[in-house]
PDB file of N, CA and C in Angstrom:
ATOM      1  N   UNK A   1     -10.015   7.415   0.902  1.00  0.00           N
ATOM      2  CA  UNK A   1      -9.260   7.246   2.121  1.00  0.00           C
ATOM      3  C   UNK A   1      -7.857   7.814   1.889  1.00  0.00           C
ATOM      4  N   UNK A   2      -7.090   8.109   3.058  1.00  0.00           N
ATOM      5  CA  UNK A   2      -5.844   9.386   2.950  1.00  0.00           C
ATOM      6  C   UNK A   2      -4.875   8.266   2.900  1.00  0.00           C
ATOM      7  N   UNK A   3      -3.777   8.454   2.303  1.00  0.00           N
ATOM      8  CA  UNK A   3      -2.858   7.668   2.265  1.00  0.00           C
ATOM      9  C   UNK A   3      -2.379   7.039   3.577  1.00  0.00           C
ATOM     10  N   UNK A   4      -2.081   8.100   4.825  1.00  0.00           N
ATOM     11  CA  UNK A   4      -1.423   7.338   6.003  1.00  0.00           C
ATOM     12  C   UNK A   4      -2.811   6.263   6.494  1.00  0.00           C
ATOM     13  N   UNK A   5      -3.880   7.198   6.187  1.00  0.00           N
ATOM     14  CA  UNK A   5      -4.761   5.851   7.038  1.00  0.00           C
ATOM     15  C   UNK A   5      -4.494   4.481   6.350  1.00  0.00           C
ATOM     16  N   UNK A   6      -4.223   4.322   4.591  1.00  0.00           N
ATOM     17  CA  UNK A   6      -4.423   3.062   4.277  1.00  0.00           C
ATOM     18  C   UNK A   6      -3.237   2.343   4.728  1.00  0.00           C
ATOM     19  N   UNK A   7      -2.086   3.555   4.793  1.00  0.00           N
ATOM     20  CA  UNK A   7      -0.386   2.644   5.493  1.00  0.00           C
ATOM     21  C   UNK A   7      -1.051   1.772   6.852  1.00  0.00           C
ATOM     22  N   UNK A   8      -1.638   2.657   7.477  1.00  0.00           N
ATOM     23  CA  UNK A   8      -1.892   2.250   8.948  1.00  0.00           C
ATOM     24  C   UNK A   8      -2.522   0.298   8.901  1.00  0.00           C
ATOM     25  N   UNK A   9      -3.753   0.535   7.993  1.00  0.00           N
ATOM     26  CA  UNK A   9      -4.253  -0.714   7.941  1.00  0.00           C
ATOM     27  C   UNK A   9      -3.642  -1.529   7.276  1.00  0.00           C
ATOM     28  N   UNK A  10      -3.077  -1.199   6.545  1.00  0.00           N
ATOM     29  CA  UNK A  10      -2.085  -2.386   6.168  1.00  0.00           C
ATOM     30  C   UNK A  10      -1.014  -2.942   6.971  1.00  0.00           C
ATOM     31  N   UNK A  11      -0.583  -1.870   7.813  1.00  0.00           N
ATOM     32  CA  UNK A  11       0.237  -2.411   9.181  1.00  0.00           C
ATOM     33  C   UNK A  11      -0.241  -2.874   9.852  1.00  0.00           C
ATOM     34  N   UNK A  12      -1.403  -2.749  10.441  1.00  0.00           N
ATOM     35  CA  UNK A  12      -2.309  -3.398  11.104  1.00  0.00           C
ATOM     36  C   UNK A  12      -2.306  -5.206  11.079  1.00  0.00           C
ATOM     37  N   UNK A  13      -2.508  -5.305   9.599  1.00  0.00           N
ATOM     38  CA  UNK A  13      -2.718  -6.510   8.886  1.00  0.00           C
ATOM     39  C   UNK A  13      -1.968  -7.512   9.030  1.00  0.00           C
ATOM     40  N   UNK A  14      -0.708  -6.729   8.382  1.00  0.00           N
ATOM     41  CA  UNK A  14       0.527  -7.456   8.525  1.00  0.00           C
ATOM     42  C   UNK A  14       1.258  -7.711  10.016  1.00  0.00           C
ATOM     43  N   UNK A  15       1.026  -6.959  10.605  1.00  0.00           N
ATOM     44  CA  UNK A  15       1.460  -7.740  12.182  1.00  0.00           C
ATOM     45  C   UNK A  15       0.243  -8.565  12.983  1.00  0.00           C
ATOM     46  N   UNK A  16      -0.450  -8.405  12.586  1.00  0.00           N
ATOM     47  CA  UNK A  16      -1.572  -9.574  12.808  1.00  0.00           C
ATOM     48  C   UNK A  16      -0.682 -11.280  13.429  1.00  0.00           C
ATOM     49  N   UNK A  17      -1.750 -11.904  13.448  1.00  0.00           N
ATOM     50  CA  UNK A  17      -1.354 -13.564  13.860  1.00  0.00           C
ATOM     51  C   UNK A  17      -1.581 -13.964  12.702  1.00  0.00           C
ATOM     52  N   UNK A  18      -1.188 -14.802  11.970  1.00  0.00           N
ATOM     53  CA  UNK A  18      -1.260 -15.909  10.421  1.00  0.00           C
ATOM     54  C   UNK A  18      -2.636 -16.229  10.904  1.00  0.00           C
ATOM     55  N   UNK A  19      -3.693 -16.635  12.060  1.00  0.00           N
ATOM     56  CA  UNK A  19      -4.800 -17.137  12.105  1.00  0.00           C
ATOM     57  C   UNK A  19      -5.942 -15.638  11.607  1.00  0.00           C
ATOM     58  N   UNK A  20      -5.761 -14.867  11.737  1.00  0.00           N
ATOM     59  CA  UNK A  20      -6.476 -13.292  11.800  1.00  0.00           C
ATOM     60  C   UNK A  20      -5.764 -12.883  10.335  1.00  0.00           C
ATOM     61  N   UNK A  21      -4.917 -12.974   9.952  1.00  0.00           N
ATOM     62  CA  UNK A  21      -5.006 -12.413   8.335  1.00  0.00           C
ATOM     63  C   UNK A  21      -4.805 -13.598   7.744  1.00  0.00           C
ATOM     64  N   UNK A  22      -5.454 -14.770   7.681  1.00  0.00           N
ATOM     65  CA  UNK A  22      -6.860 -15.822   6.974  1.00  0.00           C
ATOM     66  C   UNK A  22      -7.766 -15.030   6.718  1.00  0.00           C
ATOM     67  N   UNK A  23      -8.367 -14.509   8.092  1.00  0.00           N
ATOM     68  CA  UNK A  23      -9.627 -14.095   7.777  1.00  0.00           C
ATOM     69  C   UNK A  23      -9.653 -12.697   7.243  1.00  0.00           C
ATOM     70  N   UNK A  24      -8.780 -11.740   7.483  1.00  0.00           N
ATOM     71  CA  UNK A  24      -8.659 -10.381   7.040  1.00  0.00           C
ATOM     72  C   UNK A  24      -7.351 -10.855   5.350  1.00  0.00           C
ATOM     73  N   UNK A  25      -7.597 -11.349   4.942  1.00  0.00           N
ATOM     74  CA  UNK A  25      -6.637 -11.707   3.528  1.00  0.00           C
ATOM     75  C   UNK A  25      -8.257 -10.683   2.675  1.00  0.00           C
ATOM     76  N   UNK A  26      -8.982 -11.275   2.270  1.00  0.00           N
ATOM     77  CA  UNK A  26      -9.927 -10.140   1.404  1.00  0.00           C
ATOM     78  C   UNK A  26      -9.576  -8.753   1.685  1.00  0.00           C
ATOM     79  N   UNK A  27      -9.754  -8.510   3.100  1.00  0.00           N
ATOM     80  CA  UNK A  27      -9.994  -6.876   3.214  1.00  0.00           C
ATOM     81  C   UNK A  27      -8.466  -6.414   2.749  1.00  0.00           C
ATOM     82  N   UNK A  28      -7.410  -7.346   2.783  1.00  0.00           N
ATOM     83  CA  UNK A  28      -6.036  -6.699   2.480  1.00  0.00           C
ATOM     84  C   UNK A  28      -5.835  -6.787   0.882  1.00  0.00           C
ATOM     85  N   UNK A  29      -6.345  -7.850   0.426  1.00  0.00           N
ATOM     86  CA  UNK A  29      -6.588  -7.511  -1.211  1.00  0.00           C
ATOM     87  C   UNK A  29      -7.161  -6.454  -1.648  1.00  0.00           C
ATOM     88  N   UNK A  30      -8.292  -6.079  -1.138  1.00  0.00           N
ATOM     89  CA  UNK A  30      -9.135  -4.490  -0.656  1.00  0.00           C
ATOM     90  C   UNK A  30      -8.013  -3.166  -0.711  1.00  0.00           C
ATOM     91  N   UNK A  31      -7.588  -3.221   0.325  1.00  0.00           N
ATOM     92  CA  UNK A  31      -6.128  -2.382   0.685  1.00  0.00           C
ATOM     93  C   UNK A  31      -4.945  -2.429  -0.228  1.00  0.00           C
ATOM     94  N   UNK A  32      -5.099  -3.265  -0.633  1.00  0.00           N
ATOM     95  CA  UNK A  32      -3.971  -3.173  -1.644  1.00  0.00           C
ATOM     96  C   UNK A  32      -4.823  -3.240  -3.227  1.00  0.00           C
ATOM     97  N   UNK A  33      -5.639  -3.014  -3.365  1.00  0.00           N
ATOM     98  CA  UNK A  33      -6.556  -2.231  -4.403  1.00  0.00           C
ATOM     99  C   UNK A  33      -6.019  -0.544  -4.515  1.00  0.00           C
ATOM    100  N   UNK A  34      -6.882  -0.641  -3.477  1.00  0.00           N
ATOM    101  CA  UNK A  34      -6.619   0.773  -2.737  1.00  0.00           C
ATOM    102  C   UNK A  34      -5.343   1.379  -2.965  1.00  0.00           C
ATOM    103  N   UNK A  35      -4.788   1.620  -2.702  1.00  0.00           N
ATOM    104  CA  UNK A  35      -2.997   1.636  -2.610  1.00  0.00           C
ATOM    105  C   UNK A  35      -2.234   1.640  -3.730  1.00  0.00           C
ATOM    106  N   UNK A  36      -2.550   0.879  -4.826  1.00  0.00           N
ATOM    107  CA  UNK A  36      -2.055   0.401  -6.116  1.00  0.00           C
ATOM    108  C   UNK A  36      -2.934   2.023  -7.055  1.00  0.00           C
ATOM    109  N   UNK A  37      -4.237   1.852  -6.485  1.00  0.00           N
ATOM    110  CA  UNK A  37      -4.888   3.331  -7.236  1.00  0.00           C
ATOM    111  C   UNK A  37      -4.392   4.404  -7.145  1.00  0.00           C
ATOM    112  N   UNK A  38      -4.048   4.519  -5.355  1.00  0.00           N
ATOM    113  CA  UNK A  38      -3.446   5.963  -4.824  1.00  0.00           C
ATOM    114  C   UNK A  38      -2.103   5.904  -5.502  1.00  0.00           C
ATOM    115  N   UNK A  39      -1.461   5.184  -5.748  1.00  0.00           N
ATOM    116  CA  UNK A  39      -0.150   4.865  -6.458  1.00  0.00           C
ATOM    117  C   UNK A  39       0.537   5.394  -7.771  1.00  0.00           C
ATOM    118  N   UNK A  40      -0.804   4.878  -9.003  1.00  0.00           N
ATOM    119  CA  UNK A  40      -1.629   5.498 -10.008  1.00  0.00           C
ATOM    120  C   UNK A  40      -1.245   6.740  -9.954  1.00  0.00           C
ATOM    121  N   UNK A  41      -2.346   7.249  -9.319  1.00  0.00           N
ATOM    122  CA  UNK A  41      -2.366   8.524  -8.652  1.00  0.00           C
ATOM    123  C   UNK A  41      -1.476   9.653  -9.037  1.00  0.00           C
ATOM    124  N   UNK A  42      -0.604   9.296  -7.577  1.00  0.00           N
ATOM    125  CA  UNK A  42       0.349  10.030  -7.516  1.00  0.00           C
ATOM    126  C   UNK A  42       1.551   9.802  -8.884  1.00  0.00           C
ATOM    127  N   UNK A  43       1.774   8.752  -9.535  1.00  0.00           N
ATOM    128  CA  UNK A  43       2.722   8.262 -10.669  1.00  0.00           C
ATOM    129  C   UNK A  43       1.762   9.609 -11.448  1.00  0.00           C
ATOM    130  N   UNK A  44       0.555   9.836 -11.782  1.00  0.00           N
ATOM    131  CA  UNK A  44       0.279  10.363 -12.721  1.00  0.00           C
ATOM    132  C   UNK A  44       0.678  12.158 -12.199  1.00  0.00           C
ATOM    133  N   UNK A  45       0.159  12.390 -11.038  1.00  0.00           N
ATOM    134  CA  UNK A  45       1.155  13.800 -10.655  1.00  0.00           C
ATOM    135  C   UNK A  45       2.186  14.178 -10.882  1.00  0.00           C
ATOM    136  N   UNK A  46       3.229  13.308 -10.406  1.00  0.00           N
ATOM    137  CA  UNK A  46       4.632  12.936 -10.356  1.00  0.00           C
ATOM    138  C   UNK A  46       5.212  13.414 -11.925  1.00  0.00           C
ATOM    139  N   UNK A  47       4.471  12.869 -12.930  1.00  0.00           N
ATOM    140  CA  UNK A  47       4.306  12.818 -14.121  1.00  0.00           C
ATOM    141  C   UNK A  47       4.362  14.689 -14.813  1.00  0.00           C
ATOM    142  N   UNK A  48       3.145  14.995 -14.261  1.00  0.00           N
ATOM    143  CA  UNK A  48       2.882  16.559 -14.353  1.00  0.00           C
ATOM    144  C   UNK A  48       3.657  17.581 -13.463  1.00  0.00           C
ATOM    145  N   UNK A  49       4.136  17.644 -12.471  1.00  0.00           N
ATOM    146  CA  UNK A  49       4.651  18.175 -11.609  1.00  0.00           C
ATOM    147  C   UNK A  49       5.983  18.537 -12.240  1.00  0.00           C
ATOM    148  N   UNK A  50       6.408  19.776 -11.542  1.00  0.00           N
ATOM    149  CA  UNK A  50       7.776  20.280 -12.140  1.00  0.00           C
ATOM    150  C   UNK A  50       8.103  21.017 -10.986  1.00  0.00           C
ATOM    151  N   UNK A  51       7.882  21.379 -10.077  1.00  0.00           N
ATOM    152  CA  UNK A  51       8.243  21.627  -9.100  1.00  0.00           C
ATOM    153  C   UNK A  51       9.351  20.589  -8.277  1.00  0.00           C
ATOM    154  N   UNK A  52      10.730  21.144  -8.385  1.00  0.00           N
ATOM    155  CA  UNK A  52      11.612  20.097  -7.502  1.00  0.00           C
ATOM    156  C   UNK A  52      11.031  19.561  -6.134  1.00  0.00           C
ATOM    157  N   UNK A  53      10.397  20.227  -4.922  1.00  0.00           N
ATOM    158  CA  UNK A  53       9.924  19.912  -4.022  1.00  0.00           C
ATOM    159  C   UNK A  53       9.136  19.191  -3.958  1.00  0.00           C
ATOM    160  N   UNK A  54       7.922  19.628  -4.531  1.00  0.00           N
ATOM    161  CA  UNK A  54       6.758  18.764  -4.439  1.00  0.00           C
ATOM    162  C   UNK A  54       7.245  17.051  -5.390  1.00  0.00           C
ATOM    163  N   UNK A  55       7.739  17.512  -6.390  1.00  0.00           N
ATOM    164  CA  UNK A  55       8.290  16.000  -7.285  1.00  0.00           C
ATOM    165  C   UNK A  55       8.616  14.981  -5.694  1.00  0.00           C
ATOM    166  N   UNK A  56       9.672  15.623  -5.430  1.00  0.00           N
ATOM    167  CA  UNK A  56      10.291  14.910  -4.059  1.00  0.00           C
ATOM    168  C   UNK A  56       9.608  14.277  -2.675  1.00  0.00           C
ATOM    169  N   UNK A  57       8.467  14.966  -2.856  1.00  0.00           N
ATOM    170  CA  UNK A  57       7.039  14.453  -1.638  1.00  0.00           C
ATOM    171  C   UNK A  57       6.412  13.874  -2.152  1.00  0.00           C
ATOM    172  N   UNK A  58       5.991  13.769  -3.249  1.00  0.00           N
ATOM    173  CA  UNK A  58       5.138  12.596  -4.400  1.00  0.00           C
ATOM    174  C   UNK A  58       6.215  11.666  -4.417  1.00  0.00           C
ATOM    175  N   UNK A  59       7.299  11.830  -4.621  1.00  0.00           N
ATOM    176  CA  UNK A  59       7.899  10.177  -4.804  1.00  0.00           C
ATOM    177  C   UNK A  59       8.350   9.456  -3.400  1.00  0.00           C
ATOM    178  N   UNK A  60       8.551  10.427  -2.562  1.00  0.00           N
ATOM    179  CA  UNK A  60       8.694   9.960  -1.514  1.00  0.00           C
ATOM    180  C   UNK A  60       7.245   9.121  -0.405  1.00  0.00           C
ATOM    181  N   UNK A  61       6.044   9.898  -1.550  1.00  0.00           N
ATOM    182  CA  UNK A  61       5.032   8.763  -0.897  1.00  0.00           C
ATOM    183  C   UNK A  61       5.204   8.013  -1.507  1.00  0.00           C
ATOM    184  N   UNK A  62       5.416   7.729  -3.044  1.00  0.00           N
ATOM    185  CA  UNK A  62       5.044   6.530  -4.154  1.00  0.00           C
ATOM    186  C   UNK A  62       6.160   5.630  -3.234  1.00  0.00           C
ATOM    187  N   UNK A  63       7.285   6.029  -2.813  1.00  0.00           N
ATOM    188  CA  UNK A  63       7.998   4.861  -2.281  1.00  0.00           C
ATOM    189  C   UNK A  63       7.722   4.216  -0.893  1.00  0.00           C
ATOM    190  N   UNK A  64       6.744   5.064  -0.274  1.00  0.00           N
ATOM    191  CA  UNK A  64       6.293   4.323   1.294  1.00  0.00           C
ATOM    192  C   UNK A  64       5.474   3.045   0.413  1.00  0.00           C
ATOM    193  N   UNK A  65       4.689   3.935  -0.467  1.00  0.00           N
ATOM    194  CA  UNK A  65       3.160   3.444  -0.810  1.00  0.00           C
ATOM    195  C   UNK A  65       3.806   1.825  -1.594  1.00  0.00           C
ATOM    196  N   UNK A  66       4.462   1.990  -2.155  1.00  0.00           N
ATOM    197  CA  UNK A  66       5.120   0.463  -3.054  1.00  0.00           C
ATOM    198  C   UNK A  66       5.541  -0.273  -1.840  1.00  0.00           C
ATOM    199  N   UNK A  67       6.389   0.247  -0.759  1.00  0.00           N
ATOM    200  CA  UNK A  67       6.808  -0.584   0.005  1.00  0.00           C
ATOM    201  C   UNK A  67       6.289  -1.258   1.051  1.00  0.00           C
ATOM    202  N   UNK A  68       4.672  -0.331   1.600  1.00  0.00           N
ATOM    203  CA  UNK A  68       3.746  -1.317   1.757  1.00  0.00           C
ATOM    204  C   UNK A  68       2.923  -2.196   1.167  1.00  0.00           C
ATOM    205  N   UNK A  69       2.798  -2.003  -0.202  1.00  0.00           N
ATOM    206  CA  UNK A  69       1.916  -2.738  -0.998  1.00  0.00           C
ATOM    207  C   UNK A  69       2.730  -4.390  -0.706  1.00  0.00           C
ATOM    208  N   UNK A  70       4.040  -4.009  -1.535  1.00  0.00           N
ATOM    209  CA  UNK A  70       5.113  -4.870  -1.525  1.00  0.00           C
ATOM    210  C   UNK A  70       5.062  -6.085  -0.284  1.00  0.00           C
ATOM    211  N   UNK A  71       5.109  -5.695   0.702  1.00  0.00           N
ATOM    212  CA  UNK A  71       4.638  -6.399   2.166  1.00  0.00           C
ATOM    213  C   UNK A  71       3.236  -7.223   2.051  1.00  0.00           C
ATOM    214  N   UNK A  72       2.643  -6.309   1.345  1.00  0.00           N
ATOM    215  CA  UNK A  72       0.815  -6.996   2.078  1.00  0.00           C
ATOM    216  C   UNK A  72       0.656  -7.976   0.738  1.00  0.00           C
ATOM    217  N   UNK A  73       1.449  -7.796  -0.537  1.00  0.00           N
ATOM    218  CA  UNK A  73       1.629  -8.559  -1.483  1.00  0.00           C
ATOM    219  C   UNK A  73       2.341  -9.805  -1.187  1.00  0.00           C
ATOM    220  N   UNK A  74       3.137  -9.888  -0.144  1.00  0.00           N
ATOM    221  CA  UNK A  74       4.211 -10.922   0.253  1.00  0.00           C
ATOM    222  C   UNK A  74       3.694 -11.901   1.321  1.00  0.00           C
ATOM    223  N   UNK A  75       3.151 -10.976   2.056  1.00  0.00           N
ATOM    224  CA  UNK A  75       1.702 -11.851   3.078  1.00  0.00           C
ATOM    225  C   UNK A  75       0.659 -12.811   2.218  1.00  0.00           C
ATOM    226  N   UNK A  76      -0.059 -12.209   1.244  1.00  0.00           N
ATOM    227  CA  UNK A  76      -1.015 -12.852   0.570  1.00  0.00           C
ATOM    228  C   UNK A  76      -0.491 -14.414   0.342  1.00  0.00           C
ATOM    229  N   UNK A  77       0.538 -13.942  -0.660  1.00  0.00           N
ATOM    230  CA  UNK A  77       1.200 -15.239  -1.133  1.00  0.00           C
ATOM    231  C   UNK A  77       1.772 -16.343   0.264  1.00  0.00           C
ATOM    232  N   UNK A  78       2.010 -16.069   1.353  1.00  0.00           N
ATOM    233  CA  UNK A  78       2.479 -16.703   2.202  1.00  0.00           C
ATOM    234  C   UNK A  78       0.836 -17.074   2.314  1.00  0.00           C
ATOM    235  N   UNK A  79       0.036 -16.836   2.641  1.00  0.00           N
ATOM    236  CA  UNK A  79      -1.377 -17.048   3.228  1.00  0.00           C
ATOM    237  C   UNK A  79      -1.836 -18.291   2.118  1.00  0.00           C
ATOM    238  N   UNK A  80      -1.593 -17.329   0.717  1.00  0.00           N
ATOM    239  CA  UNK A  80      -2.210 -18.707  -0.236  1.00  0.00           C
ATOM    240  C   UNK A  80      -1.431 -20.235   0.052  1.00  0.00           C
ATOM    241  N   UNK A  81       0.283 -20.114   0.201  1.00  0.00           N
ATOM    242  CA  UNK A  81       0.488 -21.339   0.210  1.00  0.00           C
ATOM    243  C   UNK A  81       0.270 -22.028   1.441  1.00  0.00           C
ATOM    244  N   UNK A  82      -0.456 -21.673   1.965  1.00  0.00           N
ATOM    245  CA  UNK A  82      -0.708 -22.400   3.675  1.00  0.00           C
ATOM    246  C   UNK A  82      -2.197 -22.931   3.315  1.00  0.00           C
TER     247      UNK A  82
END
């Protein structure tokens, strides 16, 4: 799956109602599987890359990509203590 689609569902998630991500909490552990790999990923490009530009579009996803994880990570924990 492409990176914006997994942003999308994770936005999805997170503006949800607290009663609807109860039940969608798995599929966002799912998504944030997901996400943490593509993450991987790109850290390992990022890594190889020497190109100033492209460096700069790889980190500039790694930082969407953390800052949704970051969110759907912050949900979970609100979900567990309820």
């Amino acid at each position: 799956m492409k990176t914006p689609k997994l942003i999308k569902k994770v936005r999805k998630y997170l503006e949800a109602g607290s009663r609807k991500q109860r039940k969608e909490a798995k599929c966002i552990r799912e998504l944030l599987k997901k996400l943490k790999k593509k993450e991987r990923a790109l850290q390992a490009r990022l890594e190889k890359e020497k190109d100033p530009k492209k460096r700069r579009q790889i980190r500039k996803n790694l930082d969407i990509i953390y800052a949704q994880r970051k969110k759907g990570v912050a949900i979970l924990k609100e979900l567990k203590k309820k």
